[in-house]
PDB file of N, CA and C in Angstrom:
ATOM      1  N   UNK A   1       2.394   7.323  11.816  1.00  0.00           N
ATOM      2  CA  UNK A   1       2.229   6.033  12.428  1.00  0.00           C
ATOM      3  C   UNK A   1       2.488   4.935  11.387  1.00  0.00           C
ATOM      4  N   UNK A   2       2.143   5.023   9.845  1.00  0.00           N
ATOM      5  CA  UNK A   2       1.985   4.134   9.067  1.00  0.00           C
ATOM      6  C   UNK A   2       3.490   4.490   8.595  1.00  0.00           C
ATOM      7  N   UNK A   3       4.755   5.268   8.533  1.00  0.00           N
ATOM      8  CA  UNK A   3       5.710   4.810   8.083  1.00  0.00           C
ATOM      9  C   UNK A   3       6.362   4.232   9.362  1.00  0.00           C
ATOM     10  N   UNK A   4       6.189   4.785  10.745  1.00  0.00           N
ATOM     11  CA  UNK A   4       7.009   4.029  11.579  1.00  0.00           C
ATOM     12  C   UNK A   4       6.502   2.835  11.554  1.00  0.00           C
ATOM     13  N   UNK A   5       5.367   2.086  11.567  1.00  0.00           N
ATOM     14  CA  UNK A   5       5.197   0.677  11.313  1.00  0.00           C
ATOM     15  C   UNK A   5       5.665  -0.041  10.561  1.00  0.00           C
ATOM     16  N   UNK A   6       5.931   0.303   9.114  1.00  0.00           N
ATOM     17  CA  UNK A   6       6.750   0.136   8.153  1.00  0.00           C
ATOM     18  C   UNK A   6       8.127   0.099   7.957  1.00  0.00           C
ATOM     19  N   UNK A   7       8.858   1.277   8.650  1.00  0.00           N
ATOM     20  CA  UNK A   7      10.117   1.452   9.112  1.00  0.00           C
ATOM     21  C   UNK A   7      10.298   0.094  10.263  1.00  0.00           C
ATOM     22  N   UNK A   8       9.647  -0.287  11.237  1.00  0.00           N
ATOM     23  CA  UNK A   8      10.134  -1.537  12.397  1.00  0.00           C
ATOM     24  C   UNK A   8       9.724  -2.768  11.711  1.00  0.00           C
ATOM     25  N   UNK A   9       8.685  -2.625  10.584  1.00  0.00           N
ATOM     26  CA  UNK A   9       8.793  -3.960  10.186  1.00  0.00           C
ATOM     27  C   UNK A   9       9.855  -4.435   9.345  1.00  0.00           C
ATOM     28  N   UNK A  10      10.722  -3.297   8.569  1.00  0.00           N
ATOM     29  CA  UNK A  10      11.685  -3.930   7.946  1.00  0.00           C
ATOM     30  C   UNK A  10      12.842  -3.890   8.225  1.00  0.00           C
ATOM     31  N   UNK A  11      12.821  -3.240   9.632  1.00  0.00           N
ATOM     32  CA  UNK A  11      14.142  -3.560  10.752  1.00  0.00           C
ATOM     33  C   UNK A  11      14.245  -4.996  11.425  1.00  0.00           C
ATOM     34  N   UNK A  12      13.021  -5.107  11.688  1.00  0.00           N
ATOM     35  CA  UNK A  12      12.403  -7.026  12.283  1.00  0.00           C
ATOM     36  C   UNK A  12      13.032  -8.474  11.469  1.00  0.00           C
ATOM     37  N   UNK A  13      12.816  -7.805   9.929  1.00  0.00           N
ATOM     38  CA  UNK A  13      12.684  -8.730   9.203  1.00  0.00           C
ATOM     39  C   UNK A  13      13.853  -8.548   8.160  1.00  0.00           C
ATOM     40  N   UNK A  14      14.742  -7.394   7.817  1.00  0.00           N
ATOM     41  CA  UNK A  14      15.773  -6.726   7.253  1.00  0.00           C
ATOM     42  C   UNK A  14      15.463  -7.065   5.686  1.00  0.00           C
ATOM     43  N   UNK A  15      14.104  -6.653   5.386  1.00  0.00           N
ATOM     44  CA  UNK A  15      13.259  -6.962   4.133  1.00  0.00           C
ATOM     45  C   UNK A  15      12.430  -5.739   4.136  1.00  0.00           C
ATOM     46  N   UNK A  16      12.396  -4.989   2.603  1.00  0.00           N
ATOM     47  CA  UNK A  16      11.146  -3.862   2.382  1.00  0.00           C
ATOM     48  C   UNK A  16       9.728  -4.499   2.815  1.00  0.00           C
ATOM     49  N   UNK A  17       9.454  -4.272   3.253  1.00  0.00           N
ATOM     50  CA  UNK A  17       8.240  -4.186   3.816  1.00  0.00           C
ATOM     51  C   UNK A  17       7.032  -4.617   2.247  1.00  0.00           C
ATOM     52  N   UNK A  18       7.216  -3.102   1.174  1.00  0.00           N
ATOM     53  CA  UNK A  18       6.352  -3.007  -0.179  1.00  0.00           C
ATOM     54  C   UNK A  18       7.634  -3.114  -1.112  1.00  0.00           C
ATOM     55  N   UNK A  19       8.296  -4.195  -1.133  1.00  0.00           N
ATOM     56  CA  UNK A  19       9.261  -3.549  -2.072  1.00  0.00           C
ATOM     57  C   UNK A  19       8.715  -3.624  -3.734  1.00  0.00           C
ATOM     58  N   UNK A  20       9.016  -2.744  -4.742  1.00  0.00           N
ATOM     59  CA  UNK A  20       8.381  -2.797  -5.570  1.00  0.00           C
ATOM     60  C   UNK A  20       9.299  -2.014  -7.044  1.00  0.00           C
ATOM     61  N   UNK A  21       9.295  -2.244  -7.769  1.00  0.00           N
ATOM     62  CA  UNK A  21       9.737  -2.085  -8.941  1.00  0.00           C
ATOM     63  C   UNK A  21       9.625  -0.425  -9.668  1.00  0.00           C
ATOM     64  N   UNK A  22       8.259  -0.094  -9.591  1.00  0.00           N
ATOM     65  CA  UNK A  22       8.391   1.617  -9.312  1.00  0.00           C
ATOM     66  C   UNK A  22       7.657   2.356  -8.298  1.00  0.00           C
ATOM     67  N   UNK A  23       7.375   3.426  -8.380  1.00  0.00           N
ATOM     68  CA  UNK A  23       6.503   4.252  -6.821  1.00  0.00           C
ATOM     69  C   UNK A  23       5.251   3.620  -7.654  1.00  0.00           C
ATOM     70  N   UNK A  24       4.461   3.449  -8.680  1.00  0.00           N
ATOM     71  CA  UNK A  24       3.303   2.955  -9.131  1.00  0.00           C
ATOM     72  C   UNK A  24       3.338   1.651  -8.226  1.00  0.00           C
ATOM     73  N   UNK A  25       4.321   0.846  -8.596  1.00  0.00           N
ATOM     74  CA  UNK A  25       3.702  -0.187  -8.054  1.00  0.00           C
ATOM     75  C   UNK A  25       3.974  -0.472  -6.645  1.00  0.00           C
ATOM     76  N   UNK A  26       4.643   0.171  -5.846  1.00  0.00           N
ATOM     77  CA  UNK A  26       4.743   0.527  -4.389  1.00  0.00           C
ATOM     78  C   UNK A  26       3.749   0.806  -3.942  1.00  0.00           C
ATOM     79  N   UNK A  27       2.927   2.041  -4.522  1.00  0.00           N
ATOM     80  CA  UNK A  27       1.446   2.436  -4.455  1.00  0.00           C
ATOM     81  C   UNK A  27       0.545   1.029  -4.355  1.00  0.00           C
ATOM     82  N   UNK A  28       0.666   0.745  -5.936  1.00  0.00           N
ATOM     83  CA  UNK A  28      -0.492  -0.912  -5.671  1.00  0.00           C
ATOM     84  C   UNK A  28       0.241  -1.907  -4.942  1.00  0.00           C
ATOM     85  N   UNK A  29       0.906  -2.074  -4.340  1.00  0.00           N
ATOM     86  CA  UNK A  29       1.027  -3.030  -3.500  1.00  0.00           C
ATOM     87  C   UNK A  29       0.795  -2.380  -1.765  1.00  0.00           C
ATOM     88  N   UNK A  30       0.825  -1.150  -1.400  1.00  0.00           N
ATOM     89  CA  UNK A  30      -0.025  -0.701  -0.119  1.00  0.00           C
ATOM     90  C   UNK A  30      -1.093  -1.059  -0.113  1.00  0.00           C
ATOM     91  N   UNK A  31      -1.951  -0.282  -1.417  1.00  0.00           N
ATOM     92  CA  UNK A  31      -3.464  -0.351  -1.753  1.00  0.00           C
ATOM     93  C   UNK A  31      -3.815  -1.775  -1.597  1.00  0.00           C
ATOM     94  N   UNK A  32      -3.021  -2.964  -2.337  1.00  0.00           N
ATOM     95  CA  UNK A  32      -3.903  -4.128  -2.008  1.00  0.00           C
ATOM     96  C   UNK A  32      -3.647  -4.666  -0.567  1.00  0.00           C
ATOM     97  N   UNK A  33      -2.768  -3.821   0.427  1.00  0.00           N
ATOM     98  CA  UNK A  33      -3.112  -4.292   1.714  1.00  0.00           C
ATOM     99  C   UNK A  33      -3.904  -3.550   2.452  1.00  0.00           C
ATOM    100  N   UNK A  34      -3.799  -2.325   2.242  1.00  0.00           N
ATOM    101  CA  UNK A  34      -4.723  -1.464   3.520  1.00  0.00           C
ATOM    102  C   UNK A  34      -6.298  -1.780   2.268  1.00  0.00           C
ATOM    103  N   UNK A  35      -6.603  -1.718   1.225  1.00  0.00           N
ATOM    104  CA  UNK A  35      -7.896  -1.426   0.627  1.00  0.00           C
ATOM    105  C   UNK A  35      -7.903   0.017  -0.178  1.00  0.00           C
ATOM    106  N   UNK A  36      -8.986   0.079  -0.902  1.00  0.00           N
ATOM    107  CA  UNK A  36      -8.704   1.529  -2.011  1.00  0.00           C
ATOM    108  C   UNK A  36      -9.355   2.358  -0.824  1.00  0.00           C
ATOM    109  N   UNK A  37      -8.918   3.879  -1.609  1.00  0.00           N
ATOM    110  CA  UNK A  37      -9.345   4.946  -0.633  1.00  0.00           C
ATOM    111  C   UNK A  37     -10.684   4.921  -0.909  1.00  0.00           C
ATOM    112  N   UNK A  38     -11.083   5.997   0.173  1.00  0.00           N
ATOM    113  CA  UNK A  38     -12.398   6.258   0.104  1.00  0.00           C
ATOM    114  C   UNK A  38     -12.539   7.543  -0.886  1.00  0.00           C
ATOM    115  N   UNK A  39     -13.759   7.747  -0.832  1.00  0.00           N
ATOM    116  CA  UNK A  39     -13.989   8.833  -1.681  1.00  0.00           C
ATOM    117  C   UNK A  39     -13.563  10.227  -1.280  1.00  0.00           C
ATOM    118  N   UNK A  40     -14.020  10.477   0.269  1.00  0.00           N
ATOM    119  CA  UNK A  40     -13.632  11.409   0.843  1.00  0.00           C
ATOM    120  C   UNK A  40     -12.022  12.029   1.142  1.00  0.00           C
ATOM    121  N   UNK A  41     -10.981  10.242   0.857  1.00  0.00           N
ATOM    122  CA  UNK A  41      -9.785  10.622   0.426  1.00  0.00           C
ATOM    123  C   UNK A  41      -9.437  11.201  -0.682  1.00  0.00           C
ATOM    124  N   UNK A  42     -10.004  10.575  -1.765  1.00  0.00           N
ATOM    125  CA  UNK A  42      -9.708  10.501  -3.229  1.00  0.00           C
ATOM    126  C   UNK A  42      -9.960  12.554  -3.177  1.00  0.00           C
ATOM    127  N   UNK A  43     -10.726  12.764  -2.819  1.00  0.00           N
ATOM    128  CA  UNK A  43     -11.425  14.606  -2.842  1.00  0.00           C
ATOM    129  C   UNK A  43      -9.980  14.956  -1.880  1.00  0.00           C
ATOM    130  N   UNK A  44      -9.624  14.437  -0.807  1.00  0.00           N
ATOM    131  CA  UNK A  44      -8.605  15.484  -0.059  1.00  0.00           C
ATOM    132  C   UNK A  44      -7.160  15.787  -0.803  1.00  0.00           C
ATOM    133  N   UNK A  45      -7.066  14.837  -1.785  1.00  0.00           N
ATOM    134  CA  UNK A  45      -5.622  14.844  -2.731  1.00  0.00           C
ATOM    135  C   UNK A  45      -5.993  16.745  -3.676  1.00  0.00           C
ATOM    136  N   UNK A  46      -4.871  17.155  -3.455  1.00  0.00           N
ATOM    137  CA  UNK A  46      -4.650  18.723  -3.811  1.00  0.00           C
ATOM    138  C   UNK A  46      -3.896  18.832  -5.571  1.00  0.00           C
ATOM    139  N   UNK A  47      -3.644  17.422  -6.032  1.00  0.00           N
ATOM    140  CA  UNK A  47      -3.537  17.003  -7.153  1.00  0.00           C
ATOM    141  C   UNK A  47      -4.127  16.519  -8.319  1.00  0.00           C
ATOM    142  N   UNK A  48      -4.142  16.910  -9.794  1.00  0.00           N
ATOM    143  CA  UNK A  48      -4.898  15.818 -10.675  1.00  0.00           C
ATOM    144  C   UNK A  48      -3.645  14.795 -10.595  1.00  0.00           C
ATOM    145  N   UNK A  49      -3.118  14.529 -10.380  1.00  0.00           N
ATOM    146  CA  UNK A  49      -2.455  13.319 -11.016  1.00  0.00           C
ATOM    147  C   UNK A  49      -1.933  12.324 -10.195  1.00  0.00           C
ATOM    148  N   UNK A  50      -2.361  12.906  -8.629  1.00  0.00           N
ATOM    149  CA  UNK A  50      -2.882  11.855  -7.459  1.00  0.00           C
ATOM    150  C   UNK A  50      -4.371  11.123  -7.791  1.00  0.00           C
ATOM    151  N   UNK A  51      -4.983  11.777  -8.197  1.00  0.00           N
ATOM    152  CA  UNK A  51      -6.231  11.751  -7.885  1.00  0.00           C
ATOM    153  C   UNK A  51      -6.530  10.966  -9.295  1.00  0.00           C
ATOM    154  N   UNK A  52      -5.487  11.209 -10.272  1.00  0.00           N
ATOM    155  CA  UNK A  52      -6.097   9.542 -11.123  1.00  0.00           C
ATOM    156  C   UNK A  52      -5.617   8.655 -10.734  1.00  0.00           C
ATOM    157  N   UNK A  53      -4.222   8.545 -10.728  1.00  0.00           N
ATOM    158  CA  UNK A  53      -3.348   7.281 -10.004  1.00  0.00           C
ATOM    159  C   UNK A  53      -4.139   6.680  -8.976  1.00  0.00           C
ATOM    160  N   UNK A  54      -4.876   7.381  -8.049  1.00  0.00           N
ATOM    161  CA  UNK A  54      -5.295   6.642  -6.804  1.00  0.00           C
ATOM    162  C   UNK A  54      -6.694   6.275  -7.596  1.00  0.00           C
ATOM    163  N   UNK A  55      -7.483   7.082  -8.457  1.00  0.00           N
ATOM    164  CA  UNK A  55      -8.068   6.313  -8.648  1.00  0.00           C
ATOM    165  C   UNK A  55      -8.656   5.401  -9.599  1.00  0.00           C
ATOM    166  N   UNK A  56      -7.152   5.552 -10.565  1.00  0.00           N
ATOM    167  CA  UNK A  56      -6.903   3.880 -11.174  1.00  0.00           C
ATOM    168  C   UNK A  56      -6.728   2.754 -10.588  1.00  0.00           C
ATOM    169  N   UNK A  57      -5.752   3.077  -9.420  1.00  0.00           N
ATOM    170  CA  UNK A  57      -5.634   1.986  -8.521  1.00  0.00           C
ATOM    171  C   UNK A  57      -7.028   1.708  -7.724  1.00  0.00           C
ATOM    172  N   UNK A  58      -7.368   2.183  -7.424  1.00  0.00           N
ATOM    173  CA  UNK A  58      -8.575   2.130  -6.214  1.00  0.00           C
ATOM    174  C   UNK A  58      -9.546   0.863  -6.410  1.00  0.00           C
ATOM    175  N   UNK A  59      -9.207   0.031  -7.560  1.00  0.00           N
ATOM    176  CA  UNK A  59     -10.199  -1.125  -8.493  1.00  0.00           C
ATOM    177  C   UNK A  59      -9.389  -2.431  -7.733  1.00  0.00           C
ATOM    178  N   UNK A  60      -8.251  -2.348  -7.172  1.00  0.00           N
ATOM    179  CA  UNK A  60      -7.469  -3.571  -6.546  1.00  0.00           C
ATOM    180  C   UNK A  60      -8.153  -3.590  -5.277  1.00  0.00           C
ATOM    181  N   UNK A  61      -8.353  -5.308  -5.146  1.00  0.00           N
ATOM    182  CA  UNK A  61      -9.645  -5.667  -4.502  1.00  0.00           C
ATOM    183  C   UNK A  61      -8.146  -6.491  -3.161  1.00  0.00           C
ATOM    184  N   UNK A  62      -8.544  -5.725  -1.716  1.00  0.00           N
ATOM    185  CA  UNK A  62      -7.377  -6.041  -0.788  1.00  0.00           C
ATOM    186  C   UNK A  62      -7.722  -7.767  -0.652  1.00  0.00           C
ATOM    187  N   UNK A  63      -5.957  -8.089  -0.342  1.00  0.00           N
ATOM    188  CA  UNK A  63      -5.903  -9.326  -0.254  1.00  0.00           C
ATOM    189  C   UNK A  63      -6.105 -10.041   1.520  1.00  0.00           C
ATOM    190  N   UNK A  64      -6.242 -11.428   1.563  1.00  0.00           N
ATOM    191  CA  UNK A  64      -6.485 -12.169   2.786  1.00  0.00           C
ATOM    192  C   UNK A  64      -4.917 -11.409   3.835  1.00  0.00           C
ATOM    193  N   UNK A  65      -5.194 -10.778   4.421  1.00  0.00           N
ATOM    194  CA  UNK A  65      -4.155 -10.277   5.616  1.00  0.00           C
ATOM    195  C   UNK A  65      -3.262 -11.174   6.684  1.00  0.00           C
ATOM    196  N   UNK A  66      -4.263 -12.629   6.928  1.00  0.00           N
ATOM    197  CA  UNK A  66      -3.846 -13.413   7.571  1.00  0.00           C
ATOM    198  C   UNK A  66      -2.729 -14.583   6.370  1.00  0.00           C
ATOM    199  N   UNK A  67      -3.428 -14.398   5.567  1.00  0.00           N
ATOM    200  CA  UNK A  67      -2.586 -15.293   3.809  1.00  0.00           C
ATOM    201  C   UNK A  67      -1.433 -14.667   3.749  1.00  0.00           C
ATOM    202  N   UNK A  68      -1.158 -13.290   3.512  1.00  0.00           N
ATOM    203  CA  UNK A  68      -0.074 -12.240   3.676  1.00  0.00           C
ATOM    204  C   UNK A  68       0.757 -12.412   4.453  1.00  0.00           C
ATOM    205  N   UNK A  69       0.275 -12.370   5.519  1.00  0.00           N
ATOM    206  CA  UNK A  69       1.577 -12.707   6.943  1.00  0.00           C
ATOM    207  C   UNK A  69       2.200 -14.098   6.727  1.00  0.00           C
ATOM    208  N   UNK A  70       0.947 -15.560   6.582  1.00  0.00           N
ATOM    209  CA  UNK A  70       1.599 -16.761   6.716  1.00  0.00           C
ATOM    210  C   UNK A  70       2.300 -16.605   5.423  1.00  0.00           C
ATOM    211  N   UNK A  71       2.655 -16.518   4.516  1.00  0.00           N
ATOM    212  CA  UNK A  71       3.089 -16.462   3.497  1.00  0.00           C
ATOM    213  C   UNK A  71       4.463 -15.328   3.415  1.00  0.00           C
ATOM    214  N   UNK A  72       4.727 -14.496   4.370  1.00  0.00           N
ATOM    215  CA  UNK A  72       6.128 -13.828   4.273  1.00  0.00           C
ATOM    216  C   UNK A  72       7.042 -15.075   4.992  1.00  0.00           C
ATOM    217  N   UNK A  73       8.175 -14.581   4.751  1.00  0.00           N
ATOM    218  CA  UNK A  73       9.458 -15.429   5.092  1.00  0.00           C
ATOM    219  C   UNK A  73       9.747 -15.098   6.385  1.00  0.00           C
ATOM    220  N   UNK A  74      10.157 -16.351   7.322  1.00  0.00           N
ATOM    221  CA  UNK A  74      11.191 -15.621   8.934  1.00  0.00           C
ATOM    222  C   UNK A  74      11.809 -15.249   8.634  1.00  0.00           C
TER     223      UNK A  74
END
Protein backbone atom coordinates (compact mmCIF):
# COMPACT_ATOMS: atom_id res chain seq x y z
CA UNK A 1 0.00 0.00 0.00
CA UNK A 2 2.86 2.39 1.05
CA UNK A 3 4.82 1.99 -2.31
CA UNK A 4 1.66 2.27 -4.43
CA UNK A 5 0.95 5.56 -2.63
CA UNK A 6 4.26 6.63 -3.36
CA UNK A 7 4.38 5.30 -6.85
CA UNK A 8 0.77 7.74 -7.70
CA UNK A 9 2.17 10.43 -5.87
CA UNK A 10 5.03 10.84 -8.12
CA UNK A 11 3.00 10.12 -11.19
CA UNK A 12 0.57 13.25 -9.90
CA UNK A 13 3.31 15.42 -9.43
CA UNK A 14 6.25 13.84 -11.93
CA UNK A 15 8.58 14.48 -8.72
CA UNK A 16 10.23 11.62 -6.22
CA UNK A 17 8.10 11.62 -3.76
CA UNK A 18 11.64 11.01 -0.94
CA UNK A 19 14.08 11.93 -3.30
CA UNK A 20 17.33 11.70 -1.58
CA UNK A 21 21.00 11.57 -2.06
CA UNK A 22 21.61 7.92 -0.64
CA UNK A 23 19.18 4.87 0.59
CA UNK A 24 20.40 6.41 4.26
CA UNK A 25 18.97 9.35 3.59
CA UNK A 26 15.83 8.12 1.68
CA UNK A 27 15.39 6.13 4.90
CA UNK A 28 15.55 9.56 7.06
CA UNK A 29 13.51 11.37 5.04
CA UNK A 30 10.39 8.51 5.24
CA UNK A 31 11.17 8.31 8.98
CA UNK A 32 10.71 12.06 9.44
CA UNK A 33 7.32 11.67 7.75
CA UNK A 34 5.64 8.55 8.89
CA UNK A 35 7.64 8.85 12.68
CA UNK A 36 10.43 6.32 14.13
CA UNK A 37 9.49 2.71 14.43
CA UNK A 38 8.25 1.20 17.22
CA UNK A 39 9.98 -1.12 19.21
CA UNK A 40 8.05 -4.04 18.26
CA UNK A 41 9.27 -3.07 14.63
CA UNK A 42 12.77 -2.39 15.46
CA UNK A 43 12.62 -6.56 17.05
CA UNK A 44 10.79 -7.76 13.64
CA UNK A 45 13.97 -6.62 11.40
CA UNK A 46 15.86 -10.25 10.75
CA UNK A 47 19.06 -8.00 10.49
CA UNK A 48 21.91 -6.33 12.67
CA UNK A 49 22.43 -3.73 10.37
CA UNK A 50 18.70 -2.84 9.89
CA UNK A 51 18.27 -2.79 13.24
CA UNK A 52 21.05 -0.10 13.90
CA UNK A 53 20.29 2.05 10.95
CA UNK A 54 16.66 2.12 12.04
CA UNK A 55 17.69 2.64 15.18
CA UNK A 56 20.01 5.47 14.66
CA UNK A 57 17.48 6.97 12.76
CA UNK A 58 14.58 6.38 15.04
CA UNK A 59 15.85 9.89 17.16
CA UNK A 60 14.27 12.10 14.02
CA UNK A 61 11.45 13.78 15.61
CA UNK A 62 8.39 13.65 12.49
CA UNK A 63 7.72 16.86 10.91
CA UNK A 64 4.22 19.18 10.71
CA UNK A 65 2.38 16.95 7.77
CA UNK A 66 0.09 19.75 6.96
CA UNK A 67 3.70 22.23 6.66
CA UNK A 68 4.93 19.32 4.28
CA UNK A 69 2.13 19.33 1.87
CA UNK A 70 1.71 23.37 1.88
CA UNK A 71 5.20 23.62 1.23
CA UNK A 72 5.62 21.00 -1.89
CA UNK A 73 5.40 22.56 -5.33
CA UNK A 74 2.12 22.22 -7.96
Amino acid sequence: MWSFGCLLGELLTGKPMFPGHSTLNQIERVLTWTGPPTIDDLKSLKTDFGKEMLDLLSKIKPINRKQWISSCPA
